[in-house]
C-alpha atoms as a PDB file:
ATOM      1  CA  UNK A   1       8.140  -5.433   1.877  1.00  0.00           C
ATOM      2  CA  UNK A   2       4.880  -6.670   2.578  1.00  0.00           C
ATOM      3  CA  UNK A   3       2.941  -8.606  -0.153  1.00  0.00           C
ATOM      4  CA  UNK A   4      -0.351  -6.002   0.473  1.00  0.00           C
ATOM      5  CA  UNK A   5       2.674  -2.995  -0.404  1.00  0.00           C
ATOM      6  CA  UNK A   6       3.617  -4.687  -3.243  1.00  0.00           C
ATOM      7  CA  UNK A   7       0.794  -4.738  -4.818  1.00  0.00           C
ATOM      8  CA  UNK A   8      -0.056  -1.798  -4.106  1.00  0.00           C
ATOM      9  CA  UNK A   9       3.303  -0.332  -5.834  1.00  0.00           C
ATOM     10  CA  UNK A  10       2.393  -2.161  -8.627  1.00  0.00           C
ATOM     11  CA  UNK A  11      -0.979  -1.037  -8.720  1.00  0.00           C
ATOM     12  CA  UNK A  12      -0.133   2.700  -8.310  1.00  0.00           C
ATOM     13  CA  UNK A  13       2.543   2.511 -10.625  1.00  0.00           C
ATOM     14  CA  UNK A  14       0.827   1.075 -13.261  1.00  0.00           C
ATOM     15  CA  UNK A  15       2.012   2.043 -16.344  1.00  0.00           C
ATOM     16  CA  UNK A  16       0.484   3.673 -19.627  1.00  0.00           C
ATOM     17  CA  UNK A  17       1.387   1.646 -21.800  1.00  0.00           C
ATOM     18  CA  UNK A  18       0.503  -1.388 -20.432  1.00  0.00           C
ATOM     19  CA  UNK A  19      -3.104  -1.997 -20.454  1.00  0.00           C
ATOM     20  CA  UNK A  20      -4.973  -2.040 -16.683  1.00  0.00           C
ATOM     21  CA  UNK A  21      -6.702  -5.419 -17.637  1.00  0.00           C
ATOM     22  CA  UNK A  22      -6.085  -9.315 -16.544  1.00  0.00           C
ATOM     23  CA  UNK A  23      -7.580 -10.973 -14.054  1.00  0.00           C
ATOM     24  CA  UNK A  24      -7.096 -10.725 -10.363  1.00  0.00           C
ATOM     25  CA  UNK A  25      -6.601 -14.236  -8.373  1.00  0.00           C
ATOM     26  CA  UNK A  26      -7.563 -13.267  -5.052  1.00  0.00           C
ATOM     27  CA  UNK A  27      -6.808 -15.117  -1.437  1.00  0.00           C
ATOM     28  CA  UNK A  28     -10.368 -16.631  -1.413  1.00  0.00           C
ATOM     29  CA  UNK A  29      -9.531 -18.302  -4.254  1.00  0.00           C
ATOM     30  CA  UNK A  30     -11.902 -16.195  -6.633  1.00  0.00           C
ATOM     31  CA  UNK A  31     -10.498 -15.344  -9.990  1.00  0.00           C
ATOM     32  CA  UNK A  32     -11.600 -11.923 -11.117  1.00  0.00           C
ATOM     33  CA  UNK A  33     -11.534 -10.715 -14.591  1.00  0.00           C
ATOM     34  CA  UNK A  34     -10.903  -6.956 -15.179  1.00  0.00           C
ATOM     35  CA  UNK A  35     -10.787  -3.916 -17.390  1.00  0.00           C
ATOM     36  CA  UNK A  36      -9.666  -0.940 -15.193  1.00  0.00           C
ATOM     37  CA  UNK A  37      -8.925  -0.179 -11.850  1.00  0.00           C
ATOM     38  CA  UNK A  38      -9.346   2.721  -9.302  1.00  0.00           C
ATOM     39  CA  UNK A  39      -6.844   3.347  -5.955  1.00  0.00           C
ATOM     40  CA  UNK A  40      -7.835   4.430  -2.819  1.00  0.00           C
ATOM     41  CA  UNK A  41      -5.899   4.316   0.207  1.00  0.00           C
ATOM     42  CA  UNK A  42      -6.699   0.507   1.334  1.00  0.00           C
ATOM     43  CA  UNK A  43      -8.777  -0.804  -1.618  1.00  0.00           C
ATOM     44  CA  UNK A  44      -8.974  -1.395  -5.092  1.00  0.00           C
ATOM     45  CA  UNK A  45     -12.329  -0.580  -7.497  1.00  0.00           C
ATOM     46  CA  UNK A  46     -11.692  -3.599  -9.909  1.00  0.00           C
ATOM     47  CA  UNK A  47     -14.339  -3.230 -12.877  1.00  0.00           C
ATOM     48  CA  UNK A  48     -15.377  -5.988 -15.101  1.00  0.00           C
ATOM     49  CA  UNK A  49     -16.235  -5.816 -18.886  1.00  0.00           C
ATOM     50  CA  UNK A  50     -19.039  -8.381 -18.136  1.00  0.00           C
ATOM     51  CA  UNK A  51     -21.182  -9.279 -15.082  1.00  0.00           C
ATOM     52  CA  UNK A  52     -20.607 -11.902 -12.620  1.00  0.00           C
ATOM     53  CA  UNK A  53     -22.718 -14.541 -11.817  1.00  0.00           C
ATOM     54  CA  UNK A  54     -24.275 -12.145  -9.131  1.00  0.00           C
ATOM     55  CA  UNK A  55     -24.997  -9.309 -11.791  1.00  0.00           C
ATOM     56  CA  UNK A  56     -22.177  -7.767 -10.559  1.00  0.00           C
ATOM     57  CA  UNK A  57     -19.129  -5.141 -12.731  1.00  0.00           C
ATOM     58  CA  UNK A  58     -17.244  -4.064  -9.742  1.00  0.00           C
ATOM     59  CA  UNK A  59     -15.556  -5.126  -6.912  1.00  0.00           C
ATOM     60  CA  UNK A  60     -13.649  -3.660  -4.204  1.00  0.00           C
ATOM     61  CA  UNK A  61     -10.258  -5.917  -2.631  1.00  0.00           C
ATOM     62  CA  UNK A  62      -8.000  -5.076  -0.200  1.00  0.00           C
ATOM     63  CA  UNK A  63      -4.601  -4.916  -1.429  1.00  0.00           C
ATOM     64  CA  UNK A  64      -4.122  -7.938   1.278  1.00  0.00           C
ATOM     65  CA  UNK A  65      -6.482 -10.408  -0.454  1.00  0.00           C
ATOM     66  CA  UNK A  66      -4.547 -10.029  -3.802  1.00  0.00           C
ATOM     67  CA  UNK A  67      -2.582 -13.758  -4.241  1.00  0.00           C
ATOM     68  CA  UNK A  68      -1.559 -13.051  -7.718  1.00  0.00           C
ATOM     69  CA  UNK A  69      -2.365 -10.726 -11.273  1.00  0.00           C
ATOM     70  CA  UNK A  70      -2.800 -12.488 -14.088  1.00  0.00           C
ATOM     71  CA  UNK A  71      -1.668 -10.852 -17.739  1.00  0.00           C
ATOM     72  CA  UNK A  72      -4.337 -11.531 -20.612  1.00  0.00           C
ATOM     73  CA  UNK A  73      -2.227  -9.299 -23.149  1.00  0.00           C
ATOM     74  CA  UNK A  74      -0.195 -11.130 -25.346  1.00  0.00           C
ATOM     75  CA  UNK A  75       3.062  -8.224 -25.366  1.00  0.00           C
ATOM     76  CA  UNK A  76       6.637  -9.241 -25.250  1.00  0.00           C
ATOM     77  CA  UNK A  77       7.910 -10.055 -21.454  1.00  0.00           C
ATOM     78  CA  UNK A  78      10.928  -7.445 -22.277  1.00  0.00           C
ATOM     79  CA  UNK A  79       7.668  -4.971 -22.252  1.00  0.00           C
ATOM     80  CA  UNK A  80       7.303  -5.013 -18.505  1.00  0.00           C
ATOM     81  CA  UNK A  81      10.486  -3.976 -17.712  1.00  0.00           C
ATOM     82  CA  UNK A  82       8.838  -0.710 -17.066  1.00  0.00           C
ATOM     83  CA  UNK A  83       7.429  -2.296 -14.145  1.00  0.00           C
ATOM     84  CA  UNK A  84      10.446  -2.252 -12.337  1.00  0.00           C
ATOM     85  CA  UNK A  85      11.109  -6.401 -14.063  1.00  0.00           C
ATOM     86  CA  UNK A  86      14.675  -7.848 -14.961  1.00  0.00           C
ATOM     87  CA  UNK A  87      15.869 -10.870 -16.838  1.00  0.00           C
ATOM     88  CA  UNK A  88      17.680 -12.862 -14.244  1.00  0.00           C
ATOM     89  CA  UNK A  89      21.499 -12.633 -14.404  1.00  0.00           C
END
């Protein structure tokens, strides 16, 4: 599977009881903060709980310029086992 379908599984999958916010480390090298997230097709509508440098509380990113999510919530790893994560055997 390709890293852009990953992500977006992930993404779409997202579940409730985790909370939609971390921060997004993206393939320019940009490290985005967030608080939610909207889907569409090819994109993803990352908002911000403050402004960028820019002025700026949202920010649309392909699924392909995702390099990595970054957790900010301090829950149990066994917690994201939901998200389709296993202790290695």
């Amino acid at each position: 599977m390709q890293s852009a379908e990953s992500w977006r599984s992930i993404l779409e999958n997202w579940p409730e009881v985790i909370p939609k916010s971390g921060i997004v480390v993206t393939t320019y090298q940009e490290s985005i903060p967030f608080q939610n997230f909207l889907l569409s097709t090819g994109v993803v509508l990352f908002e911000r709980d403050k402004p960028d440098s820019l002025g700026a509380r949202k920010v649309m990113l392909s699924y392909e310029a995702i390099c990595a999510i970054k957790m900010t919530d301090t829950m149990e790893l066994a917690r994201y086992q939901v998200m389709g994560f296993q202790p290695a055997m």
